[in-house]
C-alpha atoms as a PDB file:
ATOM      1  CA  UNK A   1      54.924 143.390 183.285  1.00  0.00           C
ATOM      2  CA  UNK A   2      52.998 142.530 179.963  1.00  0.00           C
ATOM      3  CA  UNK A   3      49.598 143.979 179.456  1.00  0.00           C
ATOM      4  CA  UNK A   4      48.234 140.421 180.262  1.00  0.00           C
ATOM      5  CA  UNK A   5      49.812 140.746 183.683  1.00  0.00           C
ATOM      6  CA  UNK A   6      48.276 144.561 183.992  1.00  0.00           C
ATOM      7  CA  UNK A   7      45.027 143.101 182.754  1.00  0.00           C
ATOM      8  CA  UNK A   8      44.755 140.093 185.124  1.00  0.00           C
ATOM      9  CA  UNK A   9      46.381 142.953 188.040  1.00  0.00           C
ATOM     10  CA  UNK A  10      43.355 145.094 187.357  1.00  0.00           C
ATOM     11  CA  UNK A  11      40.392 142.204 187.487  1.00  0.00           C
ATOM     12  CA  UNK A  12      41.901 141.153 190.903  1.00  0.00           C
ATOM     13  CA  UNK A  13      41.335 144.688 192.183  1.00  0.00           C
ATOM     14  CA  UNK A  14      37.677 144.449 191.015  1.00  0.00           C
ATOM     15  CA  UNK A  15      36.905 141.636 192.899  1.00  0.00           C
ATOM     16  CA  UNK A  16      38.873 142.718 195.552  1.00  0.00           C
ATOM     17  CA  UNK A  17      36.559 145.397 196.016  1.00  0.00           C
ATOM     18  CA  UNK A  18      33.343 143.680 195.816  1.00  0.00           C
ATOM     19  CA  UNK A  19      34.524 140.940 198.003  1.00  0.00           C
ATOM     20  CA  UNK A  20      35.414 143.881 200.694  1.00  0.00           C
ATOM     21  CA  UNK A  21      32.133 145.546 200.198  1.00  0.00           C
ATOM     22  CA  UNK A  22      30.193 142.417 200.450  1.00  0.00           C
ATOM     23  CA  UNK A  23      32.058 141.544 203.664  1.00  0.00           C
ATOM     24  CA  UNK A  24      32.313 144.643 205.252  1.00  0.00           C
ATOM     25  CA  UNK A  25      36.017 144.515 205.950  1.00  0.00           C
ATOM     26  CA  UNK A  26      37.067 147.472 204.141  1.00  0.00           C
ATOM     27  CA  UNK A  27      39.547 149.040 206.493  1.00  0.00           C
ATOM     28  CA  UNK A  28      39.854 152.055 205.130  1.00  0.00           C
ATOM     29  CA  UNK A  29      37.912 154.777 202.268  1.00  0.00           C
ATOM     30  CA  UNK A  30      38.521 153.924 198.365  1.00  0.00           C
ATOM     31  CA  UNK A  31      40.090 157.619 198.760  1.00  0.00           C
ATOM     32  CA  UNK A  32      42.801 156.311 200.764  1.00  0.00           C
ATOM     33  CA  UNK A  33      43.015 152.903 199.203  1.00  0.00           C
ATOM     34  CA  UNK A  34      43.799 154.866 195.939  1.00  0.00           C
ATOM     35  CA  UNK A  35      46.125 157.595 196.765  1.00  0.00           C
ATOM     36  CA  UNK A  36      48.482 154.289 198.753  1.00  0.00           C
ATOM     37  CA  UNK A  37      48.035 152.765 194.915  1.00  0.00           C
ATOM     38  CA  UNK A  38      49.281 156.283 193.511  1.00  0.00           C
ATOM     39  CA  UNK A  39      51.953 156.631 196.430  1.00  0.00           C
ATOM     40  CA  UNK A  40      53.214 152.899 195.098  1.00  0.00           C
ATOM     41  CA  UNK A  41      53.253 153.596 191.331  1.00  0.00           C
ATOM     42  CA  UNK A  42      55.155 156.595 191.752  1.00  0.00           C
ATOM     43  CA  UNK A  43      57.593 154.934 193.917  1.00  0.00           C
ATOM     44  CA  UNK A  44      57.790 152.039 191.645  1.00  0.00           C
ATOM     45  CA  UNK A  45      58.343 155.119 188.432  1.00  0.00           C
ATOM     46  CA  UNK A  46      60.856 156.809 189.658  1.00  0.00           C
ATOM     47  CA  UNK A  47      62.783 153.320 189.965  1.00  0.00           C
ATOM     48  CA  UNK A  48      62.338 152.670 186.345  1.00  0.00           C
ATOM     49  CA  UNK A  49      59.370 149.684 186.956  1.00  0.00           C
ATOM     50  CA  UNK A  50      57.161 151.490 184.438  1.00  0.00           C
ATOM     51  CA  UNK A  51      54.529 148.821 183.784  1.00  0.00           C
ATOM     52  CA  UNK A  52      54.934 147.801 187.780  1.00  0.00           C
ATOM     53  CA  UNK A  53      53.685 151.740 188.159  1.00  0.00           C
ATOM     54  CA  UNK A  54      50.488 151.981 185.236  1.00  0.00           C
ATOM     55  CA  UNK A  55      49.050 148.634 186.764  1.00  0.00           C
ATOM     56  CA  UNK A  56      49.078 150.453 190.376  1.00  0.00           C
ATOM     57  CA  UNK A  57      47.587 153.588 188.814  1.00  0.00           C
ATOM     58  CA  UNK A  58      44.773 151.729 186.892  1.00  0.00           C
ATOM     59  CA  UNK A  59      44.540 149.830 190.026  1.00  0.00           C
ATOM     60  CA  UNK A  60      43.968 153.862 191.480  1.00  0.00           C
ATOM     61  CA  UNK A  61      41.257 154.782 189.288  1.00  0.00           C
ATOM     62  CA  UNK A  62      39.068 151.520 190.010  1.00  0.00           C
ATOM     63  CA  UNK A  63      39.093 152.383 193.414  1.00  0.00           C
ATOM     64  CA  UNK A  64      38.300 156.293 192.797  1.00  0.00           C
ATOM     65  CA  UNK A  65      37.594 156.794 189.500  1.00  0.00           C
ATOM     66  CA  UNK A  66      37.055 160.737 190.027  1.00  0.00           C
ATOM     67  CA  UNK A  67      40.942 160.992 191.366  1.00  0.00           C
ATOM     68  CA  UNK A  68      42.628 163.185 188.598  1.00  0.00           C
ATOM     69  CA  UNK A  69      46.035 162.545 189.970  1.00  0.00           C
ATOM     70  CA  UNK A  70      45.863 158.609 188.945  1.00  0.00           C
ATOM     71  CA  UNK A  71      45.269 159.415 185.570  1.00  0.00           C
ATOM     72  CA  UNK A  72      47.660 162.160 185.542  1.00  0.00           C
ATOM     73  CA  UNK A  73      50.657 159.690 186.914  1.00  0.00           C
ATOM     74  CA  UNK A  74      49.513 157.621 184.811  1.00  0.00           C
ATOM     75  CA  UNK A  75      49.791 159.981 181.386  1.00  0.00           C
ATOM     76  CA  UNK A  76      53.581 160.643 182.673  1.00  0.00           C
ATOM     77  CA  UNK A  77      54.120 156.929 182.950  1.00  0.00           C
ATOM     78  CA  UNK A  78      53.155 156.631 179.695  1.00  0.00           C
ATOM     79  CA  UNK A  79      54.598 159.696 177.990  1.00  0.00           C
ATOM     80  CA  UNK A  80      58.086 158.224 179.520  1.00  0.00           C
ATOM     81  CA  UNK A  81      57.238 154.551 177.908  1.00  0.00           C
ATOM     82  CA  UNK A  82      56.517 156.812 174.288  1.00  0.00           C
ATOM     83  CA  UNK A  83      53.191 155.762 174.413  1.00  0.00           C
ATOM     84  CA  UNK A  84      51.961 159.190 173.657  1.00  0.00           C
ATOM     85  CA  UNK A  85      48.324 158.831 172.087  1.00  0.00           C
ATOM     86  CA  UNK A  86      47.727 156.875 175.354  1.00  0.00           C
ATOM     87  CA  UNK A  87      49.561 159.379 177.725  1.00  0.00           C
ATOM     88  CA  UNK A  88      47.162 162.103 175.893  1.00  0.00           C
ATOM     89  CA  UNK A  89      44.472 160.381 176.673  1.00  0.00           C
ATOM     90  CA  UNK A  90      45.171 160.336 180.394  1.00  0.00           C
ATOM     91  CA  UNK A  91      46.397 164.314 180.598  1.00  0.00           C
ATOM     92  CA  UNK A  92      42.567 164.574 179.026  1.00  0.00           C
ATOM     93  CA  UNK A  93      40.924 162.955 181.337  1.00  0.00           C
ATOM     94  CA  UNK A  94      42.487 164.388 184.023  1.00  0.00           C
ATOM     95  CA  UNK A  95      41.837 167.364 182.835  1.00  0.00           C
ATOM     96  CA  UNK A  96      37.902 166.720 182.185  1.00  0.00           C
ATOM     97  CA  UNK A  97      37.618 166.063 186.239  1.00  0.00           C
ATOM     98  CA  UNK A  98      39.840 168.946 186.638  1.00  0.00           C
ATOM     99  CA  UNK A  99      40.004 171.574 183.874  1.00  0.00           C
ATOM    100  CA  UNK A 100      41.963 174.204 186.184  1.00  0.00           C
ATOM    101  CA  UNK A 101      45.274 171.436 186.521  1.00  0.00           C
ATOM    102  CA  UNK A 102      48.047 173.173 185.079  1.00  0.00           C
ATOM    103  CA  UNK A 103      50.174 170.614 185.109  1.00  0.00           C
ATOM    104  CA  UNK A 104      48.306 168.137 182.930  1.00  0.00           C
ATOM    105  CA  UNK A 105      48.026 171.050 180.330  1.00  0.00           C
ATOM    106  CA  UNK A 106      51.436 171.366 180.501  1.00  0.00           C
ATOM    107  CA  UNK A 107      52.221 167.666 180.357  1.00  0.00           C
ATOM    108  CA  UNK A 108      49.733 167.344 177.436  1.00  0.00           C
ATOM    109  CA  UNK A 109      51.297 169.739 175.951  1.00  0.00           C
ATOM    110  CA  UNK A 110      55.029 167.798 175.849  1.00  0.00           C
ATOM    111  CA  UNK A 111      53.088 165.154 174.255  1.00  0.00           C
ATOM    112  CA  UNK A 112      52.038 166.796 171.420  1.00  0.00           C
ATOM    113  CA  UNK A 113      55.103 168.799 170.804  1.00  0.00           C
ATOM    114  CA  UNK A 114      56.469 165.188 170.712  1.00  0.00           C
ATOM    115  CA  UNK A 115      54.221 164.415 168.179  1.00  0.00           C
ATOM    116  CA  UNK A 116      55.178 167.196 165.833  1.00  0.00           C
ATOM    117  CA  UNK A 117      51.575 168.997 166.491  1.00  0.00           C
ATOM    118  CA  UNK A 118      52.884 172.809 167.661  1.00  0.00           C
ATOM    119  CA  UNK A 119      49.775 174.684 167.608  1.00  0.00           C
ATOM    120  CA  UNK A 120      48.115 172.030 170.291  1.00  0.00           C
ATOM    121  CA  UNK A 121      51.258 171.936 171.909  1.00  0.00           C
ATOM    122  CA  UNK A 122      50.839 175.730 172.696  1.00  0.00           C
ATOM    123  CA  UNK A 123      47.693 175.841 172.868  1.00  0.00           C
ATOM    124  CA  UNK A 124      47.886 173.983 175.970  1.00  0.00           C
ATOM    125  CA  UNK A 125      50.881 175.536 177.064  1.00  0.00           C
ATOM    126  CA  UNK A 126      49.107 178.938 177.154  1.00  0.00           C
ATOM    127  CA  UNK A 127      46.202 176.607 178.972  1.00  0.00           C
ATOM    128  CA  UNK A 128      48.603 175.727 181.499  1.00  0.00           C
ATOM    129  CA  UNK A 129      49.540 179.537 181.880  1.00  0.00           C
ATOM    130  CA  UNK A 130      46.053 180.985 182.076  1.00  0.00           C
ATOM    131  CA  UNK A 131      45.409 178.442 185.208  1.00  0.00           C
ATOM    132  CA  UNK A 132      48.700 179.334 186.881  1.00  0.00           C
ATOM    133  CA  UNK A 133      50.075 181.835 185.811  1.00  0.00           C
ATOM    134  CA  UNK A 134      53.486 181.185 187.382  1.00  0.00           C
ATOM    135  CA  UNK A 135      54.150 178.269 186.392  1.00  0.00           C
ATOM    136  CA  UNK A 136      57.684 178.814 185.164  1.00  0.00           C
ATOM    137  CA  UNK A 137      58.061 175.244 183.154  1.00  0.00           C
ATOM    138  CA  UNK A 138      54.959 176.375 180.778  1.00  0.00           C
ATOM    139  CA  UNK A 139      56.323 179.237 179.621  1.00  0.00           C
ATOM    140  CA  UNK A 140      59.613 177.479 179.085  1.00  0.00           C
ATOM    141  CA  UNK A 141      57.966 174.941 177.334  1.00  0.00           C
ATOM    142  CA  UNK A 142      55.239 177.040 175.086  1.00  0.00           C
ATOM    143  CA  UNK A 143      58.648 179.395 174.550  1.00  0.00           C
ATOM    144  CA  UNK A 144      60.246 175.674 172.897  1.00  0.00           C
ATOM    145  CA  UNK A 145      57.184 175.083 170.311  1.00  0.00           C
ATOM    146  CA  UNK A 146      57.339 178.825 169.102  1.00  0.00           C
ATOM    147  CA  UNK A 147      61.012 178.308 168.893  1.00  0.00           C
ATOM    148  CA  UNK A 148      60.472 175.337 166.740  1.00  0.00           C
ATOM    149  CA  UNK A 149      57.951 176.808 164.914  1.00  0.00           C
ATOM    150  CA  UNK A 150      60.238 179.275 164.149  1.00  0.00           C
ATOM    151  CA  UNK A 151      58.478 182.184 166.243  1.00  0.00           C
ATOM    152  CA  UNK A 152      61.787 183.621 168.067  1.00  0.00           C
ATOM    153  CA  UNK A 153      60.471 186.710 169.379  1.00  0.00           C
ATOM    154  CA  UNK A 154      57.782 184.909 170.583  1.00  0.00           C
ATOM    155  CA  UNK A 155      59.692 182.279 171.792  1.00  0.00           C
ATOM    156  CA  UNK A 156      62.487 184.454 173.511  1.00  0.00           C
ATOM    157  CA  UNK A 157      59.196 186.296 175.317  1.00  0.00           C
ATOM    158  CA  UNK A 158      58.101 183.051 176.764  1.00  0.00           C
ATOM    159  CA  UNK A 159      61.956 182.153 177.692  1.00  0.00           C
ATOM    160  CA  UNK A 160      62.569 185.466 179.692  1.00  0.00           C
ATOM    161  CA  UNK A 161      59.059 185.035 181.258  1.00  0.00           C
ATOM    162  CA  UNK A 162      60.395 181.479 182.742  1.00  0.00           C
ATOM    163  CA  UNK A 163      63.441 183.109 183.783  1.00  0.00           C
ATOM    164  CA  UNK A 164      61.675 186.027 185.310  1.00  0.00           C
ATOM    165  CA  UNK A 165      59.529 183.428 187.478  1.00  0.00           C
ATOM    166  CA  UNK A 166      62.320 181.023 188.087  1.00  0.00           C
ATOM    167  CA  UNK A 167      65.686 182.540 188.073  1.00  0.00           C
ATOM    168  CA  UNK A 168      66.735 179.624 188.720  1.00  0.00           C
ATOM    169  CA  UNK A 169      65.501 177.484 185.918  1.00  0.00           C
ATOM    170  CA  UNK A 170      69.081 176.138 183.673  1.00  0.00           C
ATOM    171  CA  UNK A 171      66.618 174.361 181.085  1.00  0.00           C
ATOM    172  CA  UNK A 172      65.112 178.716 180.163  1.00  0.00           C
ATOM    173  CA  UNK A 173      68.462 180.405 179.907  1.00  0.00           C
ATOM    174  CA  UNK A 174      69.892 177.285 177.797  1.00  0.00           C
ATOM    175  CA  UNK A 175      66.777 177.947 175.175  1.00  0.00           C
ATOM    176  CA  UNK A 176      66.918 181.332 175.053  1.00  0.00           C
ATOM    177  CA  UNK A 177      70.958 180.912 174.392  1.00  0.00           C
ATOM    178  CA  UNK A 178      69.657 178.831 171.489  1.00  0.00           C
ATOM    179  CA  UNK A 179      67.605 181.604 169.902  1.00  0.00           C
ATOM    180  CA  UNK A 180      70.409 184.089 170.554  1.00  0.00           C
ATOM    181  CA  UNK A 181      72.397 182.043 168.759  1.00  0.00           C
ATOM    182  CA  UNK A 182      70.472 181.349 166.214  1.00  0.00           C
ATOM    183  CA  UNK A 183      69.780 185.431 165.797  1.00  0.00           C
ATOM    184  CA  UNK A 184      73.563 185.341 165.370  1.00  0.00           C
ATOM    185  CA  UNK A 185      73.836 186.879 169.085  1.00  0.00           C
ATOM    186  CA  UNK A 186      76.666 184.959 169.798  1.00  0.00           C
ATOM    187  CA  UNK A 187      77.666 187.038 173.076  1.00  0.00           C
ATOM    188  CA  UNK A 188      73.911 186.876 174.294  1.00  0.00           C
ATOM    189  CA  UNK A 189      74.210 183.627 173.540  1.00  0.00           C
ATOM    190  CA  UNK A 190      77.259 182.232 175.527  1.00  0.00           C
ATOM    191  CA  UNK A 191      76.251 184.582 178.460  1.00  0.00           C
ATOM    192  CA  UNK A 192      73.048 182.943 178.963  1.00  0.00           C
ATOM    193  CA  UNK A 193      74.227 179.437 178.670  1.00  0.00           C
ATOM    194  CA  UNK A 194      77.026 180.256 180.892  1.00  0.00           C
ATOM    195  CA  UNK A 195      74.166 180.960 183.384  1.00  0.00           C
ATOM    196  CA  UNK A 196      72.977 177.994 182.582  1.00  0.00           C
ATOM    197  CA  UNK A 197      75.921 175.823 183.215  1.00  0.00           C
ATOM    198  CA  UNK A 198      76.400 177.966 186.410  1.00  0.00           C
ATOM    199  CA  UNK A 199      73.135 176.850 187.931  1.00  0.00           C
ATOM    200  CA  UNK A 200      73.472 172.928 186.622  1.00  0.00           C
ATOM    201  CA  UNK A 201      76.920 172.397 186.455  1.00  0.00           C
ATOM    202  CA  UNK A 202      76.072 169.136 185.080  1.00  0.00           C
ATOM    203  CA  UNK A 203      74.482 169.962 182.090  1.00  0.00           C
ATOM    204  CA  UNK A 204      75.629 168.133 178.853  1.00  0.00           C
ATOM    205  CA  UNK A 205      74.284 169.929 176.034  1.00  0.00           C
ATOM    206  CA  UNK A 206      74.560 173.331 177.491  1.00  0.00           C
ATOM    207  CA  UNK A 207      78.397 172.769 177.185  1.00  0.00           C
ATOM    208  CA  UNK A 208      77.880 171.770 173.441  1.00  0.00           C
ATOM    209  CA  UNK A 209      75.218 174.876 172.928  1.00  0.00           C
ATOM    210  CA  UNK A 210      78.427 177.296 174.727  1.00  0.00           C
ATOM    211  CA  UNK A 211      81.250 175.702 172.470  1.00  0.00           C
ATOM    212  CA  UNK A 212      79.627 175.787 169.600  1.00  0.00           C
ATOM    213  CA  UNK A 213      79.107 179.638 169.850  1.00  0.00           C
ATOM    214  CA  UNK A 214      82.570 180.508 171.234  1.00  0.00           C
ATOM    215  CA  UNK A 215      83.616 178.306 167.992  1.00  0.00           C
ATOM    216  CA  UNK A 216      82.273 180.650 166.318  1.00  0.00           C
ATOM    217  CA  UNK A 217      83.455 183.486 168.048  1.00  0.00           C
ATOM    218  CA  UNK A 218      86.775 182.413 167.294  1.00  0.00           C
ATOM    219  CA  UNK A 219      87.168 181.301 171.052  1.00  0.00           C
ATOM    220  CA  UNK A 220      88.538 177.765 169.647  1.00  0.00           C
ATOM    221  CA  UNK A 221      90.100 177.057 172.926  1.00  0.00           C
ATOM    222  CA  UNK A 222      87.497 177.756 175.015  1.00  0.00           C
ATOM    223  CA  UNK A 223      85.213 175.813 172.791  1.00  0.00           C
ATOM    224  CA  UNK A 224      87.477 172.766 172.961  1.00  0.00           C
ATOM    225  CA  UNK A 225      87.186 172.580 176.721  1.00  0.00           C
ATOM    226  CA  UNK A 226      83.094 172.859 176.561  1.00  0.00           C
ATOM    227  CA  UNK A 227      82.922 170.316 173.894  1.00  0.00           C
ATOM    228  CA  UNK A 228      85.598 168.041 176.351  1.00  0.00           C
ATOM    229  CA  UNK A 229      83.039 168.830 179.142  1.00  0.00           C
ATOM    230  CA  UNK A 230      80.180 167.800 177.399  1.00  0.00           C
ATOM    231  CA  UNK A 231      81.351 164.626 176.418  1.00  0.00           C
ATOM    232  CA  UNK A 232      82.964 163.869 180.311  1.00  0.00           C
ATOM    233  CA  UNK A 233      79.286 164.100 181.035  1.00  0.00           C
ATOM    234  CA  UNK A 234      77.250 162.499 178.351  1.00  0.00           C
ATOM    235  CA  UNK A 235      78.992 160.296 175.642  1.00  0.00           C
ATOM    236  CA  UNK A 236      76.055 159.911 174.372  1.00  0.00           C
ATOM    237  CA  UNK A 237      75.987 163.366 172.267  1.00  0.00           C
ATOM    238  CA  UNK A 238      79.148 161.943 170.519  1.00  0.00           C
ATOM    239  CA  UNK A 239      77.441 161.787 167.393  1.00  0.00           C
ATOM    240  CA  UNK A 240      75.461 165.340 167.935  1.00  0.00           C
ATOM    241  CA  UNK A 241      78.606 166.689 168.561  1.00  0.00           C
ATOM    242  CA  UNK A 242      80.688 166.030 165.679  1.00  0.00           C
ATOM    243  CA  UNK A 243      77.420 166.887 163.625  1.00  0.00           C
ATOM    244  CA  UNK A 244      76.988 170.485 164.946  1.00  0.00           C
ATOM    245  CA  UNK A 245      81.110 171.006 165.023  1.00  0.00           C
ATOM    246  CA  UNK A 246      81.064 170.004 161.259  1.00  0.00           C
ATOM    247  CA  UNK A 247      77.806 172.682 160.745  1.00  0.00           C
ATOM    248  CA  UNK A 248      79.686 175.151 162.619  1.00  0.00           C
ATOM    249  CA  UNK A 249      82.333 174.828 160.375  1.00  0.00           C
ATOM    250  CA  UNK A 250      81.077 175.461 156.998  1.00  0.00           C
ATOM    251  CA  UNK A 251      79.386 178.732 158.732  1.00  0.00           C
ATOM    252  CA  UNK A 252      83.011 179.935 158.977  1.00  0.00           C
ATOM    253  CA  UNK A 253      84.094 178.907 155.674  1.00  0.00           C
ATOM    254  CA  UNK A 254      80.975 180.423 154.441  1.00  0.00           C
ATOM    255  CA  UNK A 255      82.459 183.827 156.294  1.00  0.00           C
ATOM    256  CA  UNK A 256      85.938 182.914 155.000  1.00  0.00           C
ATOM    257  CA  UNK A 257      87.066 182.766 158.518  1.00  0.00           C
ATOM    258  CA  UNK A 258      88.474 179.058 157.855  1.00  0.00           C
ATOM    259  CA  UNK A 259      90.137 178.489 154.249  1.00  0.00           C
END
């Protein structure tokens, strides 16, 4: 749907709704009319329709412009389109009719660790925190900007907190692996990306993350079969692969473990 389409989506709605309130044929509250609206665009999101699901949650918000939710669908809609300056917009909003939603903090937060800006990133990660504090994801998440920031203590804090809340989160013990290994605690490391793998079977990249620290454990076998794993998966991390094989490698010539 082009943003012509949205546009002439959203004017019918507006005379939709005066024509009902003129008439008096409303059926049923603008409450209900927009949480159907919301109940379509997610349905219509999680089948890939993006555009199909932002004209049904603009199509929310005329009907109830105080609904948080719309504009909080609507900011994941548009995070998963890359249309992050507008997706940050709608976590805002949301957040102004609601400043206690956690999740839009959180979301927010994504956003602007996609856009390279770490200290709002965490900032709203710790947001998300302070207005549920168990939300497992936001410590995961606040634990990934410190990590990039280079903060690993910090970071592995906010890791083991996620685990601690959710021991069964795969995406905490695969980013706490990650700073293990990057500490050069390469049994730390495989044994929580093990767990990982344990709880998601299915998950691509921890099987890189694993072989490339029993690679450098010496574990060369064992590595081979992770790295076979990972690409039976996800061919896509071909190319990130080879890349991180070829880094791994010069560490050990670097040791003088390979000639």
């Amino acid at each position: 749907m082009t943003n012509r389409r949205i546009l002439a989506a959203l004017i019918i709605c507006h005379l939709l709704v005066w024509w009902l309130a003129k008439t008096g044929k409303a059926q049923t509250s603008p409450k209900a009319t927009a949480k159907s609206y919301i109940d379509r665009g997610n349905a219509r999101a999680a089948k890939g329709d993006l555009d199909g699901a932002i004209a049904d949650y603009g199509i929310a918000i005329t009907f109830n412009p105080g609904m948080a939710r719309a504009y909080y669908d609507r900011g994941n809609a548009r995070k998963a389109r890359g249309e992050l300056d507008a997706a940050i917009d709608d976590y805002s909003r949301a957040i102004e009719i609601d400043p206690r939603y956690a999740a839009a903090y959180n979301n927010r937060g994504n956003a602007w660790q996609d856009k390279g800006e770490l200290d709002r990133a965490i900032l709203d990660f710790t947001k998300a925190t302070e207005s549920n504090p168990r939300l497992a994801v936001a410590y995961n998440n606040r634990g990934s900007a410190r990590q990039e920031k280079g903060e690993l203590e910090k970071a592995l804090e906010d890791f083991s907190q996620a685990i601690k809340l959710d021991p069964r989160l795969a995406l905490a013990y695969n980013n706490r692996g990650i700073v293990w290994f990057t500490k050069g605690k390469l049994d730390k490391a495989v044994s929580d990306i093990g767990k990982a793998i344990e709880i998601n079977p299915r998950y691509a990249s921890a099987y890189l993350n694993r072989g490339l620290a029993q690679l450098l454990q010496g574990r060369d076998s064992d590595a081979r079969q992770d790295f076979d794993r990972c690409l039976a998966l996800d061919r896509g991390l071909k190319e990130s692969l080879e890349r991180h094989i070829e880094e791994a490698k010069r560490q050990l010539v670097g040791r003088g473990q390979i000639p």
